[in-house]
Protein backbone atom coordinates (compact mmCIF):
# COMPACT_ATOMS: atom_id res chain seq x y z
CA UNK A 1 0.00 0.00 0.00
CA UNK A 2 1.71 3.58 -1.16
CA UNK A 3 1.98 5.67 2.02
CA UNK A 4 0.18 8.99 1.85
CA UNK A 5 2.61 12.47 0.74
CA UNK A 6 2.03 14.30 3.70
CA UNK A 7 3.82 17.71 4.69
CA UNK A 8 5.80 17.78 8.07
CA UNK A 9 3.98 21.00 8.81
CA UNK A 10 0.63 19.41 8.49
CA UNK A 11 1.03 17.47 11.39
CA UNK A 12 1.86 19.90 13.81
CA UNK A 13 0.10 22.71 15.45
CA UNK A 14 2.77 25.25 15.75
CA UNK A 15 6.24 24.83 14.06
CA UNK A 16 9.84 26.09 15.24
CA UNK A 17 10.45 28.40 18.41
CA UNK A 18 6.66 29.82 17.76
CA UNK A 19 5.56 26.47 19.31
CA UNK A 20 7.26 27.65 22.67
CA UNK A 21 4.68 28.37 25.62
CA UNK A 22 3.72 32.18 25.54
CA UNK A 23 5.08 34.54 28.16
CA UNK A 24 2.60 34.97 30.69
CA UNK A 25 1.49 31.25 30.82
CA UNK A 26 4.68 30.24 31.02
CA UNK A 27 5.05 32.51 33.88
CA UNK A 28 2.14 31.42 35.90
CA UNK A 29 3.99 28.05 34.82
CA UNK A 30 7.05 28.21 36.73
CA UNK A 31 6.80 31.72 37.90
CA UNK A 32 6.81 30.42 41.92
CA UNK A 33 8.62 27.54 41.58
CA UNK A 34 10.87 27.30 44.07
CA UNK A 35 14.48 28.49 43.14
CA UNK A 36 16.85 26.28 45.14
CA UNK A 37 20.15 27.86 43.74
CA UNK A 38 22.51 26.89 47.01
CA UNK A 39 25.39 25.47 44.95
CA UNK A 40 27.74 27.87 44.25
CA UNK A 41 29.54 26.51 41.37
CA UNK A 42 25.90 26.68 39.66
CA UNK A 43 26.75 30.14 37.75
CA UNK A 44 23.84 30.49 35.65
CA UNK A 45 20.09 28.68 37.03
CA UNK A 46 16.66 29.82 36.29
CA UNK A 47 16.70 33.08 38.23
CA UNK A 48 16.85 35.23 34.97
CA UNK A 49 15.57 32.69 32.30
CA UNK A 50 19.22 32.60 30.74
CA UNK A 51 19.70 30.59 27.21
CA UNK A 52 21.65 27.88 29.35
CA UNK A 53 22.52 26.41 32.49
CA UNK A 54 26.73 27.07 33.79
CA UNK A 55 28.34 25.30 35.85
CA UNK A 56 31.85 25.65 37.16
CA UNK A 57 34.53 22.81 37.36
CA UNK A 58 37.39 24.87 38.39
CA UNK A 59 38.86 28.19 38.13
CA UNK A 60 38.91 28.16 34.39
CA UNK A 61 36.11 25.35 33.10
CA UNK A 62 32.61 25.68 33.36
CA UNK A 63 30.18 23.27 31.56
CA UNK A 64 27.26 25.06 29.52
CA UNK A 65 24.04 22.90 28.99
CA UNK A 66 20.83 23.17 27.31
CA UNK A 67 17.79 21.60 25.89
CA UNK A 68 15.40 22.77 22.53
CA UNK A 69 13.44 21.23 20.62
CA UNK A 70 10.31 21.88 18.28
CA UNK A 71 7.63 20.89 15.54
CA UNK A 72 8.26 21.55 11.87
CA UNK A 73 9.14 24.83 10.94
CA UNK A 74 9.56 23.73 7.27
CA UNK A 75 8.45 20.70 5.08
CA UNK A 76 12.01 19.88 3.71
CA UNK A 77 13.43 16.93 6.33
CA UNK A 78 17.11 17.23 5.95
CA UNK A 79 16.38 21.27 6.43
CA UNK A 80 13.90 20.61 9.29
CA UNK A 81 16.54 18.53 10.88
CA UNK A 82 19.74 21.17 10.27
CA UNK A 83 16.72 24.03 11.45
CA UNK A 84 16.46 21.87 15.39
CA UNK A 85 19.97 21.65 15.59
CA UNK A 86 21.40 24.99 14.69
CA UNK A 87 18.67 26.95 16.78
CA UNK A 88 19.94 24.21 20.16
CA UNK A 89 23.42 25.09 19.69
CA UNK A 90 22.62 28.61 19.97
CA UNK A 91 21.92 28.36 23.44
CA UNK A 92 25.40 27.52 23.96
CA UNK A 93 27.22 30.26 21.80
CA UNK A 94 24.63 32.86 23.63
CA UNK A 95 26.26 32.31 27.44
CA UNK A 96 29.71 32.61 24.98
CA UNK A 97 30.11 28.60 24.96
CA UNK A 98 31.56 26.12 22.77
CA UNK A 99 29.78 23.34 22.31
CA UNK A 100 31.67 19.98 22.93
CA UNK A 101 28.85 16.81 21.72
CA UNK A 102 25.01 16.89 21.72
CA UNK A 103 22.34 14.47 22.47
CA UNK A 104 19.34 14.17 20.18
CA UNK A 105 15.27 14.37 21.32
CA UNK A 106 13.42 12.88 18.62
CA UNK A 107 9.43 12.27 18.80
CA UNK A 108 8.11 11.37 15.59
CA UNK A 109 4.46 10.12 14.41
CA UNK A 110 5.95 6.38 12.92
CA UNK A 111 2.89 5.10 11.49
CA UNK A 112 2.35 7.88 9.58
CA UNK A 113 6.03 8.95 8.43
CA UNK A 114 8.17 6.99 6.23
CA UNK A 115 11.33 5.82 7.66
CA UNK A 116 12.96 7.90 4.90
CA UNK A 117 11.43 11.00 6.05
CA UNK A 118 12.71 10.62 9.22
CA UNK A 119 16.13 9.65 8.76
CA UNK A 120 16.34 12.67 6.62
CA UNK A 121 15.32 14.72 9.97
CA UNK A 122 17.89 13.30 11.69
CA UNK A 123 20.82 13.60 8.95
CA UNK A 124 20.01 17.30 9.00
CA UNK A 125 20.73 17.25 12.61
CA UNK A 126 23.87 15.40 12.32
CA UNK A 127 25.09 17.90 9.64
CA UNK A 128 24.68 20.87 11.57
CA UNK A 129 26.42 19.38 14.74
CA UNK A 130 28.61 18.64 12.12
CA UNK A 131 29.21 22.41 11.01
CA UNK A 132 29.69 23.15 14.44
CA UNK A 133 32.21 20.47 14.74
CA UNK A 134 30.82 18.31 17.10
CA UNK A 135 29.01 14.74 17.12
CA UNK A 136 25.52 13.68 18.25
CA UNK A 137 26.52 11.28 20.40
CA UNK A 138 23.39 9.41 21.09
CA UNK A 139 20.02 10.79 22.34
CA UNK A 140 16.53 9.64 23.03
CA UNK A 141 13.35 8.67 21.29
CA UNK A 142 9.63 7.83 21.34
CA UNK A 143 6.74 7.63 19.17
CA UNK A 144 4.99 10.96 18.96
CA UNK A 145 1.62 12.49 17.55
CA UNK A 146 3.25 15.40 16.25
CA UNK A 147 7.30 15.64 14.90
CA UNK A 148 9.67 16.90 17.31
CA UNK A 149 13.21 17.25 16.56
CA UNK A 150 15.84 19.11 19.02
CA UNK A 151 19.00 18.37 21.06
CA UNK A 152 20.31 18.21 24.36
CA UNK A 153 23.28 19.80 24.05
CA UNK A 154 26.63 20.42 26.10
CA UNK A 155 29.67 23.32 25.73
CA UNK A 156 32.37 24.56 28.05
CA UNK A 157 33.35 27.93 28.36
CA UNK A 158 36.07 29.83 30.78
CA UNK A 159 33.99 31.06 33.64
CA UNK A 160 35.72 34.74 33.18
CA UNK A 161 33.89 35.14 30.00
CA UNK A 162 30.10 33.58 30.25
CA UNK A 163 28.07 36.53 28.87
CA UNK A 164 24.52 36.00 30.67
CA UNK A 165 21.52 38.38 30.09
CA UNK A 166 21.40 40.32 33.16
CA UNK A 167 24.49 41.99 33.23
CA UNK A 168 24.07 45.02 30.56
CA UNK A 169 25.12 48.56 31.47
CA UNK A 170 24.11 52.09 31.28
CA UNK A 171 24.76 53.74 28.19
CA UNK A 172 25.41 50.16 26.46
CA UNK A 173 24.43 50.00 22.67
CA UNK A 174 22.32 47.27 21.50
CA UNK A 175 23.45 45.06 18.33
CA UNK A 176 21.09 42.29 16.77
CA UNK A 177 23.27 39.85 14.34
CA UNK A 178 20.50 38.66 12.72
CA UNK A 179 17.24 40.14 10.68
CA UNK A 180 13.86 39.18 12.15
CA UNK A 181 10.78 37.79 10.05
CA UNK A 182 11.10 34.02 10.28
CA UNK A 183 8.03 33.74 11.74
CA UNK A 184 6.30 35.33 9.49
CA UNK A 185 7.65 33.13 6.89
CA UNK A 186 6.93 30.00 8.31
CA UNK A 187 3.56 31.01 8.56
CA UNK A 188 3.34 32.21 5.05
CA UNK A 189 4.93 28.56 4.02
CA UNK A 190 2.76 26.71 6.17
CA UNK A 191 -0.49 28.33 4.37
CA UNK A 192 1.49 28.06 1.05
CA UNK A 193 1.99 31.55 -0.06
CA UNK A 194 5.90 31.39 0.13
CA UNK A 195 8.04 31.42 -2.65
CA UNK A 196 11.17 30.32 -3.31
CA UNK A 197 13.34 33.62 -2.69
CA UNK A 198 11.13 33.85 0.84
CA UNK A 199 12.12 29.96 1.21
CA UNK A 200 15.34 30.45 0.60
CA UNK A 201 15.68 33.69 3.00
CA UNK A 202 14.17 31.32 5.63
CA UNK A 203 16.75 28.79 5.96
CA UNK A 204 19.69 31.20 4.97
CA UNK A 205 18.88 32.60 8.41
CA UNK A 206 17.78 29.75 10.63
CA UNK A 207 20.68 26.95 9.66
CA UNK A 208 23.17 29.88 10.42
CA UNK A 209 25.35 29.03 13.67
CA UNK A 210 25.85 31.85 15.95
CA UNK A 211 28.90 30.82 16.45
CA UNK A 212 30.51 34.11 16.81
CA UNK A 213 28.95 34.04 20.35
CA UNK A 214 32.49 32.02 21.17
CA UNK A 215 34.35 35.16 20.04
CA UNK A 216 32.19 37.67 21.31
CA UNK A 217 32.71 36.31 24.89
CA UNK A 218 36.43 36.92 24.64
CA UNK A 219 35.71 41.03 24.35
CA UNK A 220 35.39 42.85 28.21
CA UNK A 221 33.74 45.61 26.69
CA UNK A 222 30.45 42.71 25.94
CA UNK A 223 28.68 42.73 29.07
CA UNK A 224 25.81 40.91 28.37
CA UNK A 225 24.30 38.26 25.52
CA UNK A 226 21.46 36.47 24.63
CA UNK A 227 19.43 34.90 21.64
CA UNK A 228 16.22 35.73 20.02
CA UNK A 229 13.88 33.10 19.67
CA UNK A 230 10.19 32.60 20.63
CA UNK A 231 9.00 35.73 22.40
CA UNK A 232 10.14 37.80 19.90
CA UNK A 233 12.81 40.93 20.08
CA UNK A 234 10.33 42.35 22.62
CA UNK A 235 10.81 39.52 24.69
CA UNK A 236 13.90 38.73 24.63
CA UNK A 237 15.12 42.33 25.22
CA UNK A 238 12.57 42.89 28.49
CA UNK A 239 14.17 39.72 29.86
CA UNK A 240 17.58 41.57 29.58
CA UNK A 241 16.23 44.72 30.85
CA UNK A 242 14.60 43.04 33.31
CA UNK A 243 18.04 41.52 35.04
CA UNK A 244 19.43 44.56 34.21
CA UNK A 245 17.52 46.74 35.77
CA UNK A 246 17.91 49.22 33.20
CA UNK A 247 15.34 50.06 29.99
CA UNK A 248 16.54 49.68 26.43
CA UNK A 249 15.74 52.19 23.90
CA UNK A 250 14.68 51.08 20.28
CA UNK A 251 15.41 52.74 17.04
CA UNK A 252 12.80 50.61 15.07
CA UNK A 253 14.11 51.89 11.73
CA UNK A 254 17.37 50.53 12.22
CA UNK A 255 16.23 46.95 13.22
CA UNK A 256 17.17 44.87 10.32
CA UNK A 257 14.25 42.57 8.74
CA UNK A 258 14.69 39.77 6.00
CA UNK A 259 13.00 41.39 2.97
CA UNK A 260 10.55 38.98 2.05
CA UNK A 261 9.11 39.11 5.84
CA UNK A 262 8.86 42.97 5.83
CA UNK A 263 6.46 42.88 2.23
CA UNK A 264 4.47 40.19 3.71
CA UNK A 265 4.19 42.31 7.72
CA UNK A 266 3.24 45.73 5.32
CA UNK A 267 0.46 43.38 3.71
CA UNK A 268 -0.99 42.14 6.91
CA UNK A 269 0.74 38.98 7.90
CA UNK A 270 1.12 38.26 11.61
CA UNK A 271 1.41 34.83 13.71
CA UNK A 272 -0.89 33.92 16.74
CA UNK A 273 2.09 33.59 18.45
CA UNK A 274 3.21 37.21 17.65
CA UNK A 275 -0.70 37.96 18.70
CA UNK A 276 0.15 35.88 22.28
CA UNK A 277 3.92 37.25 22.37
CA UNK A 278 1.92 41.34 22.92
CA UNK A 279 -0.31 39.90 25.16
CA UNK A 280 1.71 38.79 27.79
CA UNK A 281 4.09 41.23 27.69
CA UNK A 282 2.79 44.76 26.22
CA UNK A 283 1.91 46.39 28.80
CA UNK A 284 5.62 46.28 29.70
CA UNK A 285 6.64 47.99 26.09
CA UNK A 286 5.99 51.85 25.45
CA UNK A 287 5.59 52.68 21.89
CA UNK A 288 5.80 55.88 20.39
CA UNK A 289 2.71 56.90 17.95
CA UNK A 290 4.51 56.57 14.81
CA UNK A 291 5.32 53.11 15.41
CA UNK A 292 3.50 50.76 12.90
CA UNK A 293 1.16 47.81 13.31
CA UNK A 294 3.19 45.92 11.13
CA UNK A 295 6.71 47.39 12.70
CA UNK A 296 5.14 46.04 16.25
CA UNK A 297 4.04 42.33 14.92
CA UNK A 298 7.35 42.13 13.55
CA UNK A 299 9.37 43.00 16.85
CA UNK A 300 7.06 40.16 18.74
CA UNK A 301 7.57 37.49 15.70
CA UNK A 302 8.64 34.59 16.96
CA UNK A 303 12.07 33.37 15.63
CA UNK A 304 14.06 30.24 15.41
CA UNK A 305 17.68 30.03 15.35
CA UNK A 306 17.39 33.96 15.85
CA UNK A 307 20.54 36.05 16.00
CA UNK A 308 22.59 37.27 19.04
CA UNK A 309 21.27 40.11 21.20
CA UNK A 310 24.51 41.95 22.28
CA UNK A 311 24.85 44.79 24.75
CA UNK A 312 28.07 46.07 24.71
CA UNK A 313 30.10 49.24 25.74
CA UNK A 314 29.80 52.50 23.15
CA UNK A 315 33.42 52.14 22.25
CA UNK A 316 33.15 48.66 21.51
CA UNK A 317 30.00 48.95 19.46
CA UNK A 318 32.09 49.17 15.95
CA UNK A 319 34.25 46.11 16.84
CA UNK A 320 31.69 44.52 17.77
CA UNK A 321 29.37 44.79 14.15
CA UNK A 322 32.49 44.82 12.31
CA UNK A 323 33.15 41.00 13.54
CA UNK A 324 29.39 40.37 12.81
CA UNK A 325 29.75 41.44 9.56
CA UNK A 326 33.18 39.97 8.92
CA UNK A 327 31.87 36.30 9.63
CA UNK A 328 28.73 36.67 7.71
CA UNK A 329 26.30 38.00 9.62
CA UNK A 330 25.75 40.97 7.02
CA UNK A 331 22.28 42.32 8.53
CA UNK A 332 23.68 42.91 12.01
CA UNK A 333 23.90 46.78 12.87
CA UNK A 334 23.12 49.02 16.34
CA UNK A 335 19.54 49.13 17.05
CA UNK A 336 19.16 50.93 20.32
CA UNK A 337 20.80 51.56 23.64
CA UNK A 338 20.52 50.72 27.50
CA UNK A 339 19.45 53.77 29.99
CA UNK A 340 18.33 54.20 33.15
CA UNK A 341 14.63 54.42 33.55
CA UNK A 342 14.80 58.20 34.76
CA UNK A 343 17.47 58.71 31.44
CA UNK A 344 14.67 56.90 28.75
CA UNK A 345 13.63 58.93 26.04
CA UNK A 346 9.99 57.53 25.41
CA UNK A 347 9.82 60.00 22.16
CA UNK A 348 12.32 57.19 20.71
CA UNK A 349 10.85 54.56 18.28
CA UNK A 350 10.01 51.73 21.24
CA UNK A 351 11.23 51.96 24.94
CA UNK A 352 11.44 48.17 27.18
CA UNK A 353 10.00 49.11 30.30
CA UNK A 354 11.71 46.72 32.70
């Protein structure tokens, strides 16, 4: 009997990081958990929502773990696969890691998959662990209603350079590495009004390694890092502000956004999880008048594999987009700056309320 052609993105309900729980449920989730952190060689817990766990062996090795997975975010196996992995191992490069093996999570509907299909997911995985130069060396499985692909995954890092989120200063200047829209353009593939330069914009983007977290760790003047993924810029950024204790100040204009996303956002597009992102955390954001609809949908899209949130010291700021640029990351530019809340200029574009 010929098994049914079925899309990977048909059998899931969300697809990449825009599957992740939304802000405020998530909060009432875990929000009063209690936080037990009484080892003191645990560097980095729960207590700010970091991108990974640290943990210190000695004066100059710390391990860095993590965990991610997700449903489809594209139909394409092999590119779902590479998609899972890439966006894991960004946990690790965020805290200014370097990964060392990984450990695959695979859940995958058997019965209705061929055993083709999902070799090919797990190839794709094995090929960007492979970029990164690393092996998956083993991981877990079960039989799933939905596909889920992701890894466990493992770094080390000197404990004089983990960059965490809470630690930006004053008068820091905000780079992104990356252009947002990828969740726009999963959506617009998943209801199939994508073409092939949006496709290919897509995965340029989210089988990308942030690698460059590695090097950015090794410069004093970066004082804090992190990754944007499900919540959105927004999101991301009032987590930093939040451990910060400082408010970051947007120039919208300036924040770079993968072309095919922005014509899409100006015709109307938006995710639910965009919709969900606002929801749970607007009332935290101030936005001044000019701001778009579509300018505000975009800075809550959900991303996978996003790029690397920097906050760094003024005179580090060209360095620090010059190495962007230098190992590929050609969208990455200054989009804002770190004040205290008495300093913020609301008049700018957006302003994080922490």
């Amino acid at each position: 009997m010929k098994r049914e052609t079925i899309r990977l993105t048909q059998l899931s309900h969300g697809g990449g990081c825009g599957c992740k729980i939304a802000p405020a449920v998530l909060d009432k989730l875990i929000g009063k958990l209690p936080r037990r952190h009484t080892e003191p060689a645990l560097l980095v817990g729960m207590e700010t929502h970091d991108d990974a766990a640290v943990y210190r062996l000695n004066g100059r090795q710390a391990v860095v773990a993590t965990t991610d997975f997700f449903m489809p975010i594209v139909d394409d196996p092999f590119d779902f696969g590479r998609i899972a992995a890439a966006n894991a191992l960004s946990d690790i490069y965020a805290m200014g890691g370097r990964p060392l093996f990984a450990l695959a999570i695979v859940g995958m509907p058997v019965g209705r998959l061929a055993v083709g299909t999902i070799r090919a997911v797990l190839a794709g995985g094995a090929a960007a662990c492979e970029a990164a130069g690393i092996a998956v060396a083993g991981g877990h499985s079960i039989d799933a209603p939905e596909p889920i692909y992701g890894l466990a995954a493992i770094g080390c890092i000197d404990p004089a350079h983990v960059k965490r989120n809470d630690e930006a200063e004053e008068g820091d200047v905000l780079i992104l590495g990356k252009p947002l829209g990828v969740g726009i353009l999963s959506a617009a593939l998943k209801s199939g009004d994508l073409n092939a330069e949006g496709y290919a914009q897509l995965l340029a983007v989210t089988i990308q390694l942030n690698r460059i977290g590695t090097e950015l760790a090794e410069i004093d003047g970066v004082h804090a890092m992190t990754d944007v993924t499900g919540f959105g810029l927004l999101g991301h950024l009032l987590e930093l502000c939040r451990g910060s204790g400082l408010v970051a100040a947007l120039d919208v204009d300036r924040v770079p956004v993968l072309p095919a996303a922005r014509l899409l956002a100006v015709g109307g597009l938006k995710t639910g999880a965009a919709i969900r992102n606002w929801q749970g955390y607007g009332h935290q954001v101030t936005l001044s008048a000019s701001l778009t609809q579509w300018q505000r949908n975009v800075l809550c899209d959900p991303q996978t594999n996003g790029g690397l949130l920097v906050s760094c010291a003024p005179d580090e700021a060209a360095r620090v987009v010059r190495l962007f640029r230098d190992r590929g990351y050609g969208a990455a530019d200054v989009i804002g700056s770190m004040r205290a809340a008495a300093d913020a200029d609301v008049a700018a574009s957006c302003c994080i309320v922490p």
